[in-house]
Structure formats: C-alpha cells, structure tokens
Protein backbone atom coordinates (compact mmCIF):
# COMPACT_ATOMS: atom_id res chain seq x y z
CA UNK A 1 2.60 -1.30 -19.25
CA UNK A 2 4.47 -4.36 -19.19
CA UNK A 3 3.89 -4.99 -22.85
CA UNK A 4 7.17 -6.78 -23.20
CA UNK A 5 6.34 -9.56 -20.53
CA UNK A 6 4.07 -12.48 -21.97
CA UNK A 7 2.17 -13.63 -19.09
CA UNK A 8 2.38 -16.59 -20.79
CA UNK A 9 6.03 -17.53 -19.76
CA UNK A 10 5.78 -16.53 -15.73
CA UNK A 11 5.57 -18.84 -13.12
CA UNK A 12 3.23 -17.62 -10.23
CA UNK A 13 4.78 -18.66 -7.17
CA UNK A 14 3.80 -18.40 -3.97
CA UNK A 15 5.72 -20.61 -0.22
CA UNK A 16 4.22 -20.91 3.16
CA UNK A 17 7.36 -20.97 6.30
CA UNK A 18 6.81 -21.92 9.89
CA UNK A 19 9.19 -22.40 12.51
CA UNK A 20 10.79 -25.52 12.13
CA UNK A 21 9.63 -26.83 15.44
CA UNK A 22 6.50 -26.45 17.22
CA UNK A 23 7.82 -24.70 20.63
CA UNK A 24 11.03 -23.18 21.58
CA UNK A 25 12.22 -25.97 23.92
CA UNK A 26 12.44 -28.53 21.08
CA UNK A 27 15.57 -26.38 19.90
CA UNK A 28 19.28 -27.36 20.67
CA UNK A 29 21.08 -25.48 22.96
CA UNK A 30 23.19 -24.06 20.16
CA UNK A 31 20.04 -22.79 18.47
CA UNK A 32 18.43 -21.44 21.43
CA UNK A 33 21.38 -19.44 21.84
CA UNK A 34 21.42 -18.20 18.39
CA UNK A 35 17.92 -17.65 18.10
CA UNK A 36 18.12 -15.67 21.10
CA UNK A 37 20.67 -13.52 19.43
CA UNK A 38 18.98 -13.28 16.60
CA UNK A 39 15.94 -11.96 18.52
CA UNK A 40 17.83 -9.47 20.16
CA UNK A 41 18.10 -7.34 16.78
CA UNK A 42 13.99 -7.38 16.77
CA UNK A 43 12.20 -4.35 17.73
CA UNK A 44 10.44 -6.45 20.29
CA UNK A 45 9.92 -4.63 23.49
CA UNK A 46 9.11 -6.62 27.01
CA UNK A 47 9.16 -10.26 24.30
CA UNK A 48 11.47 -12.81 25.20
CA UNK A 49 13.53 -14.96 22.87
CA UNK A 50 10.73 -17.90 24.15
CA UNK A 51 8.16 -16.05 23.49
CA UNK A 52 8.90 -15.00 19.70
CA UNK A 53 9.90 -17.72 18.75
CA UNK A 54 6.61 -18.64 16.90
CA UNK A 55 5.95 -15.85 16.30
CA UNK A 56 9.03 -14.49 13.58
CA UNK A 57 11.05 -17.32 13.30
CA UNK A 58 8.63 -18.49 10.47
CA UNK A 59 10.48 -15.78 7.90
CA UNK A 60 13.71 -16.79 8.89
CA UNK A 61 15.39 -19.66 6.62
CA UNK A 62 17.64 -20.35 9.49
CA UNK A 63 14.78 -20.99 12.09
CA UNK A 64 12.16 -22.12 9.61
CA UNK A 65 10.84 -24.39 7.12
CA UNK A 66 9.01 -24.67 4.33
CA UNK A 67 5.21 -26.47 4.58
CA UNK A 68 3.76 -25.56 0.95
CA UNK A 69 4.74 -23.95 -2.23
CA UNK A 70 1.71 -23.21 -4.74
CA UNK A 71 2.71 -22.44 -8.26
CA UNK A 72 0.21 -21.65 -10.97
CA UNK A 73 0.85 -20.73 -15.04
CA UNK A 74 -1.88 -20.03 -18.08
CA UNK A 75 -2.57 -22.47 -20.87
CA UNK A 76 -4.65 -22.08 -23.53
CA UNK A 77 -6.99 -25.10 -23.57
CA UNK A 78 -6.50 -27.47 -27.17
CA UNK A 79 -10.10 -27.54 -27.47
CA UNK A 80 -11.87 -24.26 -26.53
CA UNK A 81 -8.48 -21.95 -27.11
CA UNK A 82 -9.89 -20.36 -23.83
CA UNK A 83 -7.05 -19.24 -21.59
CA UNK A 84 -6.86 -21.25 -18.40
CA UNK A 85 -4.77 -21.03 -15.23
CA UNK A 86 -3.29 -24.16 -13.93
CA UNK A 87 -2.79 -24.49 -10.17
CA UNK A 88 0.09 -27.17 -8.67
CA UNK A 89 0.92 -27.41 -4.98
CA UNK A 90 3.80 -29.18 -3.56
CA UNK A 91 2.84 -29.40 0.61
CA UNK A 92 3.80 -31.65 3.30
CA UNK A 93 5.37 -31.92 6.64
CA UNK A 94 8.87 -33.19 5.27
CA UNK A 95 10.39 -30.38 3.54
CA UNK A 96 13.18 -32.22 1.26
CA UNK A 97 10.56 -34.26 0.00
CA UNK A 98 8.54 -31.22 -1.15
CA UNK A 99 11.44 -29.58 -2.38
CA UNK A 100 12.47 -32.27 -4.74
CA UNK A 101 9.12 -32.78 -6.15
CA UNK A 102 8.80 -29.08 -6.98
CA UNK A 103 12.40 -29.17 -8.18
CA UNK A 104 11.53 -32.34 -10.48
CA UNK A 105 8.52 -30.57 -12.03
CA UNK A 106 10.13 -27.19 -12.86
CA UNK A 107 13.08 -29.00 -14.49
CA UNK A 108 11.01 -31.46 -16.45
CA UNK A 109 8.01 -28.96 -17.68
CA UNK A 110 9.70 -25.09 -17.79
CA UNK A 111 12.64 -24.13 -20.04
CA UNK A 112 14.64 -22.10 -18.21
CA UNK A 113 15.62 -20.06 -21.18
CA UNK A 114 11.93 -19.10 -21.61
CA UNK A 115 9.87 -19.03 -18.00
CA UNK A 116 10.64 -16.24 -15.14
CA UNK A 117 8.76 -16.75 -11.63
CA UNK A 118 6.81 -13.99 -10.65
CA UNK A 119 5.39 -13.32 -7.12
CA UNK A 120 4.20 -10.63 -4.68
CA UNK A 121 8.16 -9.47 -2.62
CA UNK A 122 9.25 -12.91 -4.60
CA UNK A 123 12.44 -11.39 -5.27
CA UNK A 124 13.32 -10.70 -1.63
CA UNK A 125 11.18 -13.03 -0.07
CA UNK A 126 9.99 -16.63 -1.53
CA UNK A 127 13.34 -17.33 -4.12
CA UNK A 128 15.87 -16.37 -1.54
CA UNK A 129 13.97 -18.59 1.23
CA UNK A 130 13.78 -21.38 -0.89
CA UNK A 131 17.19 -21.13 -1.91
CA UNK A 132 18.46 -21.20 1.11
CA UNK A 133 16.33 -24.51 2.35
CA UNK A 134 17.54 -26.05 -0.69
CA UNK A 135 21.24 -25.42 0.49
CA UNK A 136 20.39 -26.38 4.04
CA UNK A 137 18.53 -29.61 2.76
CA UNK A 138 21.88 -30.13 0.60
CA UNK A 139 19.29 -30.32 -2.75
CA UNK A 140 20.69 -29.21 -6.02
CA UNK A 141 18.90 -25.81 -7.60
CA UNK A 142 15.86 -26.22 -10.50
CA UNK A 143 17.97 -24.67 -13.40
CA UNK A 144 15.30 -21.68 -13.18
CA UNK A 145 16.71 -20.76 -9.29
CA UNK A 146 20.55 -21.47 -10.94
CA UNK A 147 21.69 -17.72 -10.53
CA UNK A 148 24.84 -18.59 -10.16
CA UNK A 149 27.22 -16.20 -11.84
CA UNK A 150 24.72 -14.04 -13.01
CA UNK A 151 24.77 -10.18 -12.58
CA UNK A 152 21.51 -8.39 -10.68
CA UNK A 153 20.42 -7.34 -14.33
CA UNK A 154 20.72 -10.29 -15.90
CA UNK A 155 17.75 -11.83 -13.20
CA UNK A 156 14.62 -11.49 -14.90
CA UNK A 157 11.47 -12.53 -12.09
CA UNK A 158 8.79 -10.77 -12.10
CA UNK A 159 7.91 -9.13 -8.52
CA UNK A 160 4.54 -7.12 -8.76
CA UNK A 161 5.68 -5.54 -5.29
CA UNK A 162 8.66 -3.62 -6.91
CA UNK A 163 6.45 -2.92 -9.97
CA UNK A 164 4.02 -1.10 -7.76
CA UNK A 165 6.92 1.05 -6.20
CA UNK A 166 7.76 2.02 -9.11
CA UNK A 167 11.15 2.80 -7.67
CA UNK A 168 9.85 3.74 -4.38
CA UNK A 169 12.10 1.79 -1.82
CA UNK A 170 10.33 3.14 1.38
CA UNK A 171 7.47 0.75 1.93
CA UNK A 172 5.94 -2.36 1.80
CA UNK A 173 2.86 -2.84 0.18
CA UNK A 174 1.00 -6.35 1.45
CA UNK A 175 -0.89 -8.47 -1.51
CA UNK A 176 -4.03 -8.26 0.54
CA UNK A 177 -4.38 -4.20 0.32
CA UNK A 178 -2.77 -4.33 -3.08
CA UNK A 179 -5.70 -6.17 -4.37
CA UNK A 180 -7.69 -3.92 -2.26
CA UNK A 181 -6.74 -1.03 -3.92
CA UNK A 182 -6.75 -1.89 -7.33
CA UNK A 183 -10.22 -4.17 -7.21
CA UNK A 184 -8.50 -7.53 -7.64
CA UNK A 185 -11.45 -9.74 -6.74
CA UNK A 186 -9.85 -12.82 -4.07
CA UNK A 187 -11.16 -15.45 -2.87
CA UNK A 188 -11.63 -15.62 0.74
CA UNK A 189 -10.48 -17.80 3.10
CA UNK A 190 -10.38 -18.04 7.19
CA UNK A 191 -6.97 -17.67 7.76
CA UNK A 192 -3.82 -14.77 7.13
CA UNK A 193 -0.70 -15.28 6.52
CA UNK A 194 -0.17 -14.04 10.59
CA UNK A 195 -2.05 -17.22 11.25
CA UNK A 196 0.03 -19.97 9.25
CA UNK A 197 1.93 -21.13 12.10
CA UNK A 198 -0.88 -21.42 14.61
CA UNK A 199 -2.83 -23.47 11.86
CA UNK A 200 -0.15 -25.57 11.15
CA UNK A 201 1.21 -26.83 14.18
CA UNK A 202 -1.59 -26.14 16.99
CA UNK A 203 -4.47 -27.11 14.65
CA UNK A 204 -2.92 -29.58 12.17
CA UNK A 205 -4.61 -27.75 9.31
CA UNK A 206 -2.06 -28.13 6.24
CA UNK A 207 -5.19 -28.30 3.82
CA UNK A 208 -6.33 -24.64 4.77
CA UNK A 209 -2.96 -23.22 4.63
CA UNK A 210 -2.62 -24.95 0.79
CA UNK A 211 -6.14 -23.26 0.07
CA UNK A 212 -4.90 -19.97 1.37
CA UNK A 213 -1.45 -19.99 -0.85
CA UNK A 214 -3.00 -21.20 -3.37
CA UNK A 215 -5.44 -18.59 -3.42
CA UNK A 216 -2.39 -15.75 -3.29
CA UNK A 217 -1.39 -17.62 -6.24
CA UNK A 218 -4.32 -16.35 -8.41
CA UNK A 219 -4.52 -12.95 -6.55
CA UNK A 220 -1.04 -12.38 -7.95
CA UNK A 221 -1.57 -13.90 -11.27
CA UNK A 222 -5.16 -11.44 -11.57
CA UNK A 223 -2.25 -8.54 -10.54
CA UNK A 224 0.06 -9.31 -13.23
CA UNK A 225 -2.48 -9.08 -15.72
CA UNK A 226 -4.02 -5.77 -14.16
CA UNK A 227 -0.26 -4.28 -14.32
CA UNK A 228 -0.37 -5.02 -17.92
CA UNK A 229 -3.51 -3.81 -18.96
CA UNK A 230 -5.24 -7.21 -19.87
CA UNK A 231 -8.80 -6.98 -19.66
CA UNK A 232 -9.35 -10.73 -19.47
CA UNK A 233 -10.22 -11.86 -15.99
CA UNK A 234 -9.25 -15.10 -14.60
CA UNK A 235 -12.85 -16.67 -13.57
CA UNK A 236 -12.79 -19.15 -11.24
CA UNK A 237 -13.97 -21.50 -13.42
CA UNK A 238 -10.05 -21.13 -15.41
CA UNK A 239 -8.24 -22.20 -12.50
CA UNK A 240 -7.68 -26.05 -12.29
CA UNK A 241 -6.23 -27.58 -10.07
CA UNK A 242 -3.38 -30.30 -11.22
CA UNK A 243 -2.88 -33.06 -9.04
C-alpha cells in the first residue's frame, strides 16, 4: 500500500490551538456576541456561551490561536546511512512570531515541488487552521500551503485519517485509538489533547504541550510507515530533536 509515496518527501506535521484569551470576559463585545452565536450551533445542552468558551473555542481559527506546531521528516544519516527522524518545533505565546519562523524554515529547507505534509485529519484540520491564522496575522503562505488556484486533485498531503477510511466518510477515528489498534508503540505523556488549554493558560506549561505534539508527530510518522508496509521502526533513539 502506498508504494507510490516516499516517506522520504512528507512533512509530519502536527499544531496545538487554544482560545486566544484565557477567560471569556477578556473578549470584545463584538466577539462575545459572535462567539455566543457561534455557540448557539453547538450541541451543548444547559452550557452557556461563558462557559464553553474554553472549552471549543480552541478548534476554531476565529476564536483561537496557535501555541506550537511540531514538524518532523527522515534523513538518512552521512555517516551510518541509518534512517533518522528529525524533530523541529516552532512554540511560543506570540503566534506571528511562530508563524514566520515556521514559514522561514519550510521555504528555505523543502522544495515545494518535491515535499507534501502529512498529518492525522491534517487535511481538514491543522492546514486549514493555519491558513487561516496566517491570513488573520496578515503573513504571506510557505509556497508548500500556496494552494491557490489549484483544483482538490491537484493537492497532494498526506492525511493517514482519510487513508484509514478508506472512503468511509462516517467517522472519525482519533490518533490515540488508531495507534491503539494497529500496535503503534507512543510515547506517553500526562496530558490529552482535551487538556491543552487548561495546561496552557491555568498552568503555564508550554513545554509539556511541545512534548505532547511532538510526540503525535512520531505516532503519525510510525503510522505512515505501518500504512505502507515498512518494517523499519522508528526507535527512539532516530528521533532528534533540532533546535
């Protein structure tokens, strides 16, 4: 399966979103009232506007921001020719900031022509969210995220959630029983994905949530490979970590 995509030319990709304030009040009037209405479409019985608010404007691009995006990509070392997987994080309280720096890098190191991200719901999720912050931000699209004028077909990321669907639209299928399922060993850590926004802005704990997407990085990379039949595992002794 998958025999035409060299794992070799993806670009694992992973973001972390929280509300883009810490409580509800900090919001002007204007947002308050479209957050409000925007709330109203939830299936959230006896919840108030107030009281969602941290709780699901974190996946919204309107409401939310962006705190971390991990990426990670195999090399083959010069001097053992073993195959190792690079890890990169761009994190930070001030969003533009991270956005250019990840911008920079994917413009200066990754033809466009040749790399494709690839991510777990990327294709509905992650690109579309960080397009939009980019827009909000006023920041100018990596060439890779330049889709402009392109047809649906023509868009070539990699999203292992529609590969396992295999044309099923019904459900979603979360990373965490994915890997489950299949015996994708993870790494553990003491936080979910449900807990992002309580770590970041009750407990000030950026470095955990970086560990954590970080970690989905390689979970999704160890997926790929599994959907493709390679036999190699990524050890944890690959993965290094570029500063």
């Amino acid at each position: 399966m998958l025999s035409n995509i060299n794992h070799y030319d993806l670009i694992f990709l992973d973001i972390e979103t929280v509300p883009q304030f810490s409580s509800h009040e900090q919001l002007s009037d204007a947002m308050k009232e479209l957050w409000a209405a925007k709330h109203s479409f939830l299936k959230t019985e006896n919840e108030t506007s107030e009281e969602g608010y941290l709780k699901r404007a974190g996946v919204y691009a309107e409401f939310a921001k962006i705190i971390c995006i991990s990426i990670g990509y195999f090399r083959t070392d010069k001097e053992t020719k073993q195959r190792t997987f690079r890890l990169k994080s761009f994190s930070g309280d001030d969003e533009k900031v991270l956005l250019e720096e990840f911008t920079q890098l994917i413009n200066k190191n990754f033809d466009s022509q040749r790399f494709h991200f690839c991510g777990h719901n990327v294709r509905e999720f992650d690109i579309p969210f960080i397009c939009r912050r980019m827009l909000i931000n006023q920041l100018n699209f990596p060439d890779l995220l330049d889709v402009s004028g392109k047809r649906p077909w023509e868009m070539f990321d990699v999203d292992t959630l529609q590969l396992w669907k295999f044309g099923d639209y019904k459900h979603y299928t979360s990373l965490k029983l994915l890997s489950e399922v299949l015996s994708i060993p993870t790494s553990k850590t003491d936080i979910e994905g449900k807990d992002v926004c309580r770590v970041y802005w009750q407990e000030k704990g950026l470095e955990r949530i970086i560990d954590y997407c970080q970690k989905d990085v390689v979970a999704v990379a160890r997926l790929l490979l599994r959907f493709k039949g390679d036999t190699q595992p990524i050890n944890d002794d690959d993965v290094i970590f570029v500063k």
